[in-house]
Protein backbone atom coordinates (compact mmCIF):
# COMPACT_ATOMS: atom_id res chain seq x y z
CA UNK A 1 -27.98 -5.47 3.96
CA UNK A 2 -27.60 -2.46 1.28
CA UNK A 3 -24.49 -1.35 2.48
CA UNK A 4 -24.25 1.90 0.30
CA UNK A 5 -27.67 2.82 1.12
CA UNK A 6 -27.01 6.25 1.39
CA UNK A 7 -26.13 9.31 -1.57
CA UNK A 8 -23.03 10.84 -2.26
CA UNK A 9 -22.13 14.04 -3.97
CA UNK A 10 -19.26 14.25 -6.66
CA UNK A 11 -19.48 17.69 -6.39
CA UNK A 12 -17.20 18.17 -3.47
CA UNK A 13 -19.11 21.67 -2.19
CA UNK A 14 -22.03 19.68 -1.42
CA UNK A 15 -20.92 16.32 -0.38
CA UNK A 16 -21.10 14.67 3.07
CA UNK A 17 -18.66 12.38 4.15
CA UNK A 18 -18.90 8.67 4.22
CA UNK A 19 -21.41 7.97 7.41
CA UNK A 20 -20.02 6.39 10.31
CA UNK A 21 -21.08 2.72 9.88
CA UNK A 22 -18.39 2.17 6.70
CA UNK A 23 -15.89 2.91 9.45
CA UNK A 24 -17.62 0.82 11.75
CA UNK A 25 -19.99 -2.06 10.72
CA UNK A 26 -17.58 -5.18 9.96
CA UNK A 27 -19.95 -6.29 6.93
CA UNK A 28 -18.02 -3.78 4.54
CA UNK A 29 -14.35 -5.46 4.91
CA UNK A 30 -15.34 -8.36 3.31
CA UNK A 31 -17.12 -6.46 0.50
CA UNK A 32 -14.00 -4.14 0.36
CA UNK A 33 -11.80 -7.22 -0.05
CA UNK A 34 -13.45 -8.30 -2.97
CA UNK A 35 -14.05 -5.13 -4.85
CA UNK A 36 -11.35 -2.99 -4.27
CA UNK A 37 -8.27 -4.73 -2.60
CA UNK A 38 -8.86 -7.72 -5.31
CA UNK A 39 -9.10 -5.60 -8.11
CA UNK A 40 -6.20 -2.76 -7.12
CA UNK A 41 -2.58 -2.94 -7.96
CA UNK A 42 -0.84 -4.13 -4.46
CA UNK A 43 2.53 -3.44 -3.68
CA UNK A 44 3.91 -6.53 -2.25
CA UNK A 45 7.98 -6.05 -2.34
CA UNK A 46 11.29 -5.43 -4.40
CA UNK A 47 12.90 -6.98 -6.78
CA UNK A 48 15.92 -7.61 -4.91
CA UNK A 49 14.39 -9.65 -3.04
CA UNK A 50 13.79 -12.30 -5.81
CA UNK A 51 17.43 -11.36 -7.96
CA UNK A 52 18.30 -14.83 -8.29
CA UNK A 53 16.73 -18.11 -10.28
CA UNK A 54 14.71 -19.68 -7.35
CA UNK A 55 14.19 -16.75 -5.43
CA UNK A 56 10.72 -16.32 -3.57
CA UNK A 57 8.77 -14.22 -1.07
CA UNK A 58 5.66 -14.51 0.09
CA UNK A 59 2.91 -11.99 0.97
CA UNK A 60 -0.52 -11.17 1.33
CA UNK A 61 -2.78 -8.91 -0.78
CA UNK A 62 -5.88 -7.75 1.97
CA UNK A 63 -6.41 -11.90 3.20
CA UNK A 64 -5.40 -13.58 0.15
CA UNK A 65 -1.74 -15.28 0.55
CA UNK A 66 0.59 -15.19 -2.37
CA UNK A 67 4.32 -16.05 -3.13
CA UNK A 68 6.49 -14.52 -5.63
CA UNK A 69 9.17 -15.96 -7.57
CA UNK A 70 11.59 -15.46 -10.07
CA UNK A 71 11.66 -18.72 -12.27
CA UNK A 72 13.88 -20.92 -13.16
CA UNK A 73 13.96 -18.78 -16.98
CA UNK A 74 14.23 -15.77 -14.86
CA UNK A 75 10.61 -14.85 -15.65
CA UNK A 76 9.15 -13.13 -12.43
CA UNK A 77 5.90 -14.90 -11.58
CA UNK A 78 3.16 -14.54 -8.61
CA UNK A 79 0.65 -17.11 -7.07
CA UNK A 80 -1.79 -17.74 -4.53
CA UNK A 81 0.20 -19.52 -2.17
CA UNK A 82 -2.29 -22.41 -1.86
CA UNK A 83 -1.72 -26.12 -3.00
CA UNK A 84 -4.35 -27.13 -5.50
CA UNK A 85 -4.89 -30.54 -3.45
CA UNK A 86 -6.29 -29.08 0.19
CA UNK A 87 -5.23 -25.93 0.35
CA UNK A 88 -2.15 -25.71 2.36
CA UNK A 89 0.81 -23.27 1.94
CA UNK A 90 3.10 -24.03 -1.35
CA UNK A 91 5.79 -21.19 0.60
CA UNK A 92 6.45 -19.44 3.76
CA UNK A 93 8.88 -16.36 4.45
CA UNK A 94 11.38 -16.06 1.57
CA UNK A 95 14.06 -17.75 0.11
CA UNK A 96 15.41 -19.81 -3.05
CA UNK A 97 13.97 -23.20 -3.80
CA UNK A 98 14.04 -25.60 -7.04
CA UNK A 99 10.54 -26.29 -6.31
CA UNK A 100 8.01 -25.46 -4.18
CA UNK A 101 6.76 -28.66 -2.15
CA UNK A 102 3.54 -27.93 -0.15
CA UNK A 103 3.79 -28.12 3.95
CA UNK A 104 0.83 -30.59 4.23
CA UNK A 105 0.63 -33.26 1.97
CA UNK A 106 3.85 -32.31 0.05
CA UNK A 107 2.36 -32.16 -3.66
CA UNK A 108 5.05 -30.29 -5.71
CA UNK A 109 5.00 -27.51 -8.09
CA UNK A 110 7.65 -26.38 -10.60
CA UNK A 111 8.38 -22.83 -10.20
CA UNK A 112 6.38 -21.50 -13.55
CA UNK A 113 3.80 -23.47 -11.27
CA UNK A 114 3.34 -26.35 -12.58
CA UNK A 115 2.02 -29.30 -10.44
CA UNK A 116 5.14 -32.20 -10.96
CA UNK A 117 4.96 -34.57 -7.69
CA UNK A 118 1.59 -35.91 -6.22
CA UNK A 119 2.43 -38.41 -3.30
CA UNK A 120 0.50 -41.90 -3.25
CA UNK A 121 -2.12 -40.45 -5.67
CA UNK A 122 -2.43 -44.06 -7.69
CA UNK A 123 -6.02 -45.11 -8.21
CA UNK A 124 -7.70 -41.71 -8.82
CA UNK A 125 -9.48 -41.37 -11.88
CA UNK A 126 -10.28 -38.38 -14.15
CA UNK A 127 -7.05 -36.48 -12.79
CA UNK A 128 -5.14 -34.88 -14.98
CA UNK A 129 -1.75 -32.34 -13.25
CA UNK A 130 -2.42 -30.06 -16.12
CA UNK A 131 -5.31 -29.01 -14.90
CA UNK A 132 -4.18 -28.43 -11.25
CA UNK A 133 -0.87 -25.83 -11.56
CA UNK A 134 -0.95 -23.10 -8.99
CA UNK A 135 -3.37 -20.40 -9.76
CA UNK A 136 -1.36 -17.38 -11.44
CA UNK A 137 -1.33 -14.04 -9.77
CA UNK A 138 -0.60 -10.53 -12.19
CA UNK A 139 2.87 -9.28 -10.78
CA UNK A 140 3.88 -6.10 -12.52
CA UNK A 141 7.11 -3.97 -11.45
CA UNK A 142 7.95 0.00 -11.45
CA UNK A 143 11.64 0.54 -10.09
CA UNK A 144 12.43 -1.67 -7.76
CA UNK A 145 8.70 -2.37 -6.82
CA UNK A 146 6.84 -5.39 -7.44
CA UNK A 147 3.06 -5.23 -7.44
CA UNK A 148 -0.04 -7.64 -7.52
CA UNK A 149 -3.11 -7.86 -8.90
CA UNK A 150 -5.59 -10.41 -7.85
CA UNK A 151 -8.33 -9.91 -10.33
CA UNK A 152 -7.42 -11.77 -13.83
CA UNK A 153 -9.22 -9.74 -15.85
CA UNK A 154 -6.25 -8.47 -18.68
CA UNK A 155 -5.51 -4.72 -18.19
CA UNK A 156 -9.19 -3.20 -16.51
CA UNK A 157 -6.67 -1.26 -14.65
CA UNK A 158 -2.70 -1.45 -15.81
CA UNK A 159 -0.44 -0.29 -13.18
CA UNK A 160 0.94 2.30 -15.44
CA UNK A 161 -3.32 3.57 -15.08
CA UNK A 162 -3.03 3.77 -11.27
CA UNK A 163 0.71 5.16 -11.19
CA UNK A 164 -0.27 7.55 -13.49
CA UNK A 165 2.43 10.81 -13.52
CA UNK A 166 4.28 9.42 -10.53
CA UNK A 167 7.23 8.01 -12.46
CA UNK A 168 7.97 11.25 -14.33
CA UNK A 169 7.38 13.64 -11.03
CA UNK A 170 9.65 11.23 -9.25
CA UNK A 171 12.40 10.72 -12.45
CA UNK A 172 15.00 12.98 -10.90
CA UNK A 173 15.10 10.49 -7.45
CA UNK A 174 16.41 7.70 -9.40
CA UNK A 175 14.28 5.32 -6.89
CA UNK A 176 15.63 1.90 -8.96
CA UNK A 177 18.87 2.59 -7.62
CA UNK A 178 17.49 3.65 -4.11
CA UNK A 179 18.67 0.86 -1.12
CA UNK A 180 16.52 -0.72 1.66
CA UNK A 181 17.37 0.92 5.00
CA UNK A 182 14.83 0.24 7.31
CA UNK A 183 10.87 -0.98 7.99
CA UNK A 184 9.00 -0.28 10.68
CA UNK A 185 5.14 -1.97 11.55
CA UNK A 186 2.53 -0.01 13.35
CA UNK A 187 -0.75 -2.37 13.96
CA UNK A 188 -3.38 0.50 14.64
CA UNK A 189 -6.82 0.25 17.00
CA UNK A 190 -8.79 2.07 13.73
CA UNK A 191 -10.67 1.34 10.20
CA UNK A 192 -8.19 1.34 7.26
CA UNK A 193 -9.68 4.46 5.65
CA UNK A 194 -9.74 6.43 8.63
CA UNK A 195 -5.75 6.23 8.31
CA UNK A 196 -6.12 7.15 4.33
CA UNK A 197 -8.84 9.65 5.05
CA UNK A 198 -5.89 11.04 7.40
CA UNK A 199 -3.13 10.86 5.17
CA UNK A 200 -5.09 12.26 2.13
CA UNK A 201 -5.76 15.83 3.59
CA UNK A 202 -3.03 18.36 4.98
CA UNK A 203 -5.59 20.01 6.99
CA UNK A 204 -4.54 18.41 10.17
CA UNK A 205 -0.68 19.22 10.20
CA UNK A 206 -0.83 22.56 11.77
CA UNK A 207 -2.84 20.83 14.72
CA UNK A 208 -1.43 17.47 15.37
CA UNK A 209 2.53 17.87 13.61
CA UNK A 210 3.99 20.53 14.99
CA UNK A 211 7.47 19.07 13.74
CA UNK A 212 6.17 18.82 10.28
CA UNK A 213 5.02 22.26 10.52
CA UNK A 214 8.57 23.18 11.18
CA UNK A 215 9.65 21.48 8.17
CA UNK A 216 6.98 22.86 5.26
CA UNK A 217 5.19 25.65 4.17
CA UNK A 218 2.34 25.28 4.90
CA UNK A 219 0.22 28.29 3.44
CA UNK A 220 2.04 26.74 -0.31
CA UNK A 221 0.32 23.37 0.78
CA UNK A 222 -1.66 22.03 -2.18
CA UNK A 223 -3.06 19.02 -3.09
CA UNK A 224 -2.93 17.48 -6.23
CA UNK A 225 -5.74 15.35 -8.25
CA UNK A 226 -5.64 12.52 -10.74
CA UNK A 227 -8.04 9.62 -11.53
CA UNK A 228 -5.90 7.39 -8.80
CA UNK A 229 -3.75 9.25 -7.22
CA UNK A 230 -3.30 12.39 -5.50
CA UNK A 231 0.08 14.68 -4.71
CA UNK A 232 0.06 16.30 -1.97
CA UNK A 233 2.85 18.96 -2.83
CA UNK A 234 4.47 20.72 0.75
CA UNK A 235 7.12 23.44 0.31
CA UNK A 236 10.08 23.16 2.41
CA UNK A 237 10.96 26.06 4.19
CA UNK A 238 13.80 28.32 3.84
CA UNK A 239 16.46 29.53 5.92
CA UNK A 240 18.45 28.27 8.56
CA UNK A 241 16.53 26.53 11.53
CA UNK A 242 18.53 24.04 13.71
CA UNK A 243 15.70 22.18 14.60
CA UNK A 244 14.69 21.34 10.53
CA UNK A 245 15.38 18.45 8.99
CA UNK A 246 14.80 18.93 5.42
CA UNK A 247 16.23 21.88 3.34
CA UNK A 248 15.31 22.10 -0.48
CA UNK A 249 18.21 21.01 -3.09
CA UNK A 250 18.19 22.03 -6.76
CA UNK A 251 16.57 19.09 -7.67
CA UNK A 252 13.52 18.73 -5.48
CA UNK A 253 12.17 22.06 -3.18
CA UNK A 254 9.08 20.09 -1.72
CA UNK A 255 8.28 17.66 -0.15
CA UNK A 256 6.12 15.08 -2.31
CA UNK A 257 3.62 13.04 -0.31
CA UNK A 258 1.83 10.47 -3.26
CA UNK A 259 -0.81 8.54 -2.62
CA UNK A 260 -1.96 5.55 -4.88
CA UNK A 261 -5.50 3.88 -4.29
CA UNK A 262 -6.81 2.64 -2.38
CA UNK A 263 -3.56 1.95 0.32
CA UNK A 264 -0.23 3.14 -0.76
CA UNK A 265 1.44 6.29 -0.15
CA UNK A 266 4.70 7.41 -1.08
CA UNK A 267 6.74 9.98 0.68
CA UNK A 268 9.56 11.67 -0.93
CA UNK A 269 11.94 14.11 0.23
CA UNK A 270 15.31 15.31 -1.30
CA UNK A 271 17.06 12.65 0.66
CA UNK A 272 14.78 9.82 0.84
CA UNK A 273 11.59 8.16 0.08
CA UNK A 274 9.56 5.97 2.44
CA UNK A 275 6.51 3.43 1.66
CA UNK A 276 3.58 3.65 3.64
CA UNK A 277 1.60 0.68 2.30
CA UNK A 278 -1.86 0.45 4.82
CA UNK A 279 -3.40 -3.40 5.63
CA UNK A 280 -6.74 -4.10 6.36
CA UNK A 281 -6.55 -6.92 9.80
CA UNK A 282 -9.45 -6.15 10.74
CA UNK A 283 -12.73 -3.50 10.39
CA UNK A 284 -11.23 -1.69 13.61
CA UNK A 285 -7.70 -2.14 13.24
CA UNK A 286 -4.99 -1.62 10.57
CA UNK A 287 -0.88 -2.79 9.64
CA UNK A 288 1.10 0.41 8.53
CA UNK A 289 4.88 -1.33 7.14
CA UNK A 290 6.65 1.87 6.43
CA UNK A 291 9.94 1.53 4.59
CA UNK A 292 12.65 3.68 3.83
CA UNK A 293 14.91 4.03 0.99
CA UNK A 294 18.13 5.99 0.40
CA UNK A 295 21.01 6.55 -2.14
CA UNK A 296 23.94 5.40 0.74
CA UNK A 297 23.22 3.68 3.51
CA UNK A 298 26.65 2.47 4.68
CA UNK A 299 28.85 5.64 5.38
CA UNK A 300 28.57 7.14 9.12
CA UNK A 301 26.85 10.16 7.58
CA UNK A 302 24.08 8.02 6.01
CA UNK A 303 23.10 6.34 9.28
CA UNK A 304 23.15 9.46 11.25
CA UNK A 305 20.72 10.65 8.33
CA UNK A 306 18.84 7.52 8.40
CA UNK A 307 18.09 7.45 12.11
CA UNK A 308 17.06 11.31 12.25
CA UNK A 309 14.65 11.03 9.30
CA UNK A 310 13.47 7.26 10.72
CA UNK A 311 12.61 9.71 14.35
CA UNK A 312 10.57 12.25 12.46
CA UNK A 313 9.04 10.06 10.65
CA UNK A 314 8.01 7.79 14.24
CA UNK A 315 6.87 11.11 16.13
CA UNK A 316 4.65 11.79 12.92
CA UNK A 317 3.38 8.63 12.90
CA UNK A 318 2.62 8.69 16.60
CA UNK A 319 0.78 11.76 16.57
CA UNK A 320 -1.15 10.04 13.84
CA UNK A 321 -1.80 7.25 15.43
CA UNK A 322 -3.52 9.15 18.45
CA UNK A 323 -5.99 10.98 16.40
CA UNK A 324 -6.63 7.98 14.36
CA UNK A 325 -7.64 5.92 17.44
CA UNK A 326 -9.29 8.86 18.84
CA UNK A 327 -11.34 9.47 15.53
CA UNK A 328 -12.13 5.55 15.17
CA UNK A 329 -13.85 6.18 18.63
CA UNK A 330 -15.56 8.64 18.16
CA UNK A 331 -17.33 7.19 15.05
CA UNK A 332 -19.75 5.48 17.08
CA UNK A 333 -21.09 7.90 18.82
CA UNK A 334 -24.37 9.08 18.66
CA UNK A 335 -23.29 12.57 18.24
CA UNK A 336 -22.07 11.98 14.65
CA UNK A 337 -22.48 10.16 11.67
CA UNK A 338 -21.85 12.50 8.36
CA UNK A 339 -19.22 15.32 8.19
CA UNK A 340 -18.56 18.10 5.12
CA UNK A 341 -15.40 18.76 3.48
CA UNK A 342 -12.99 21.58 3.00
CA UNK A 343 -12.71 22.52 -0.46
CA UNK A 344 -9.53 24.09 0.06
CA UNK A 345 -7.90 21.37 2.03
CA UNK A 346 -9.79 17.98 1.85
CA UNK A 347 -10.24 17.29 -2.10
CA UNK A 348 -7.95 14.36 -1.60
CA UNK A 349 -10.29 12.89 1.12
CA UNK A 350 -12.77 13.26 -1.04
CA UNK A 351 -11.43 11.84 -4.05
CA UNK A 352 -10.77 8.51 -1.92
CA UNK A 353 -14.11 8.34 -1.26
CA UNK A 354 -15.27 8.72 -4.77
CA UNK A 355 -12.98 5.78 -5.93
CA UNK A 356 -14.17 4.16 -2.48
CA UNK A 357 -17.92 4.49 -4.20
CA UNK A 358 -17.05 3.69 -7.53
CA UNK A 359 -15.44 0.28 -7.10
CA UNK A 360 -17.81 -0.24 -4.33
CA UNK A 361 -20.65 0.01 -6.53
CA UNK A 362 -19.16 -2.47 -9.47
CA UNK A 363 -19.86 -5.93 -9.70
């Protein structure tokens, strides 16, 4: 099956949207897997979380498990998390270990991955452990971030390519020294790029947030392109309102929504950022781990400020949700199959789906 069978504009005043089926035939996940999630910088967690000699976490870019570890030399490393003898798991959850010693057969692997214990393995011939260390995994960091890259090709894409102007637009937040507050996981009944598609355009808020409509300007609402990433840039409003969250500092008067391809998105406001990071489980359904970061989380104040913004952020997401599912429904019926776009309001959808073209396309 031709699976991108079908033309698409660059020119965004007279493109259609991606038809229905990408949203709704399972045949693209696996494609998508391979072509975009494999070859993508994936954010996979922090570096506290591997301070220590011996410290590891595991994860999973799109269906591909992985453990990360900071070596014995204190060089951080990634993996697949999958023993060279049958393919069991080297790791699970996190911890600290001297070695990792797989949960089947228990071969053993040194922490810079090399293969050093192979049980009751006398007699086989032509075996050499050199040749059968875990398979390395690209881990690069920005802040406190740790990212993946499956595809060993050196540098196609650096992360500094796909981050782009996010580190200097975010400078002033001083994210490295931001703490962990809270994570939340939504699993949602839709295709992973209906939730991008979603998160990518503003056009939406004035119908489906009316709290977030409370918070921004919304007429000032612009979005932002790059080559991988888009801003889009919301004015908070001025004045005193009760009801408001947010109200602009010296230091930031917007809020910054960021989003990285193909599945991260970073929120920033004056007081906080949260990670959106979007998972693939399925064609028809989708994890959303959103995590929150501030400067104090341990005073009385903080946690007051920390629940209120965690709220928002949950009726938001709610609201999203709804449409989402709604949408994902709707997709196959046989009342629709291509949409246009709004130049004004939906270049960032259509920017995803020019990236979604281009690294479907590549072999």
């Amino acid at each position: 099956m031709n699976l991108l069978n079908f033309d698409f504009d660059e020119r965004i005043e007279y493109a259609e949207t991606l038809p229905a089926r990408c949203y709704t035939n399972a045949d693209y996940l696996a494609t998508e897997q391979r072509r975009i999630f494999n070859r993508t910088w994936q954010l996979v967690g922090r570096l506290d979380q591997v301070a220590e000699p011996g410290a590891f976490f595991t994860a999973e870019v799109g269906d591909e498990p992985i453990v990360v570890v900071r070596g014995g030399d204190e060089e951080l490393r990634g993996f697949h998390n999958v023993c060279r003898h049958r393919a069991g798991p080297i790791a699970e959850g996190q911890g600290s270990c001297a070695n990792f010693r797989c949960g089947y057969h228990g071969w053993t692997y040194s922490t810079d991955g090399r293969l050093i214990g192979v049980p009751d393995f006398d007699g086989v011939e032509n075996f050499d452990r050199e040749d059968f260390g875990l398979l390395p995994v690209q881990v690069e960091t920005w802040e406190q971030f740790i990212f993946a890259k499956l595809d060993g090709r050196a540098n196609v894409f650096s992360l500094p390519d796909f981050l782009e102007d996010i580190p200097a637009l975010t400078r002033h937040c001083r994210v490295s020294e931001m703490k962990f507050a809270e994570r939340r996981d939504y699993l949602i009944d839709c295709n992973w790029k209906v939730y991008v598609d979603n998160y990518a355009e503003g056009y939406h808020v004035p119908i489906v947030h009316p709290s977030l409509m409370r918070e921004i300007d919304f007429q000032r609402y612009r979005t932002i392109t790059r080559r991988f990433s888009s801003l889009q840039d919301a004015p908070i409003k001025t004045g005193d309102d009760p009801e408001r969250r947010y109200s602009a500092t010296a230091e930031q008067s917007e809020a910054l929504y960021f989003w990285v391809f193909p599945n991260l998105m970073l929120n920033i406001y004056p007081d906080n950022l949260s990670t959106n990071l979007i998972v693939p489980v399925g064609h028809d359904k989708t994890l959303t781990i959103f995590e929150w970061y501030f400067h104090d989380v341990e005073s009385a104040a903080a946690k007051e400020r920390i629940k209120t913004t965690v709220e928002l952020s949950d009726e938001i997401q709610q609201e999203d949700i709804r449409i989402c599912e709604q949408v994902q429904r709707r997709l196959k019926s046989i009342a629709y199959d291509r949409g246009r776009y709004s130049v004004k309001r939906e270049n960032g959808v259509h920017q995803f789906h020019s990236l979604w073209m281009e690294f479907m396309k590549a072999n």
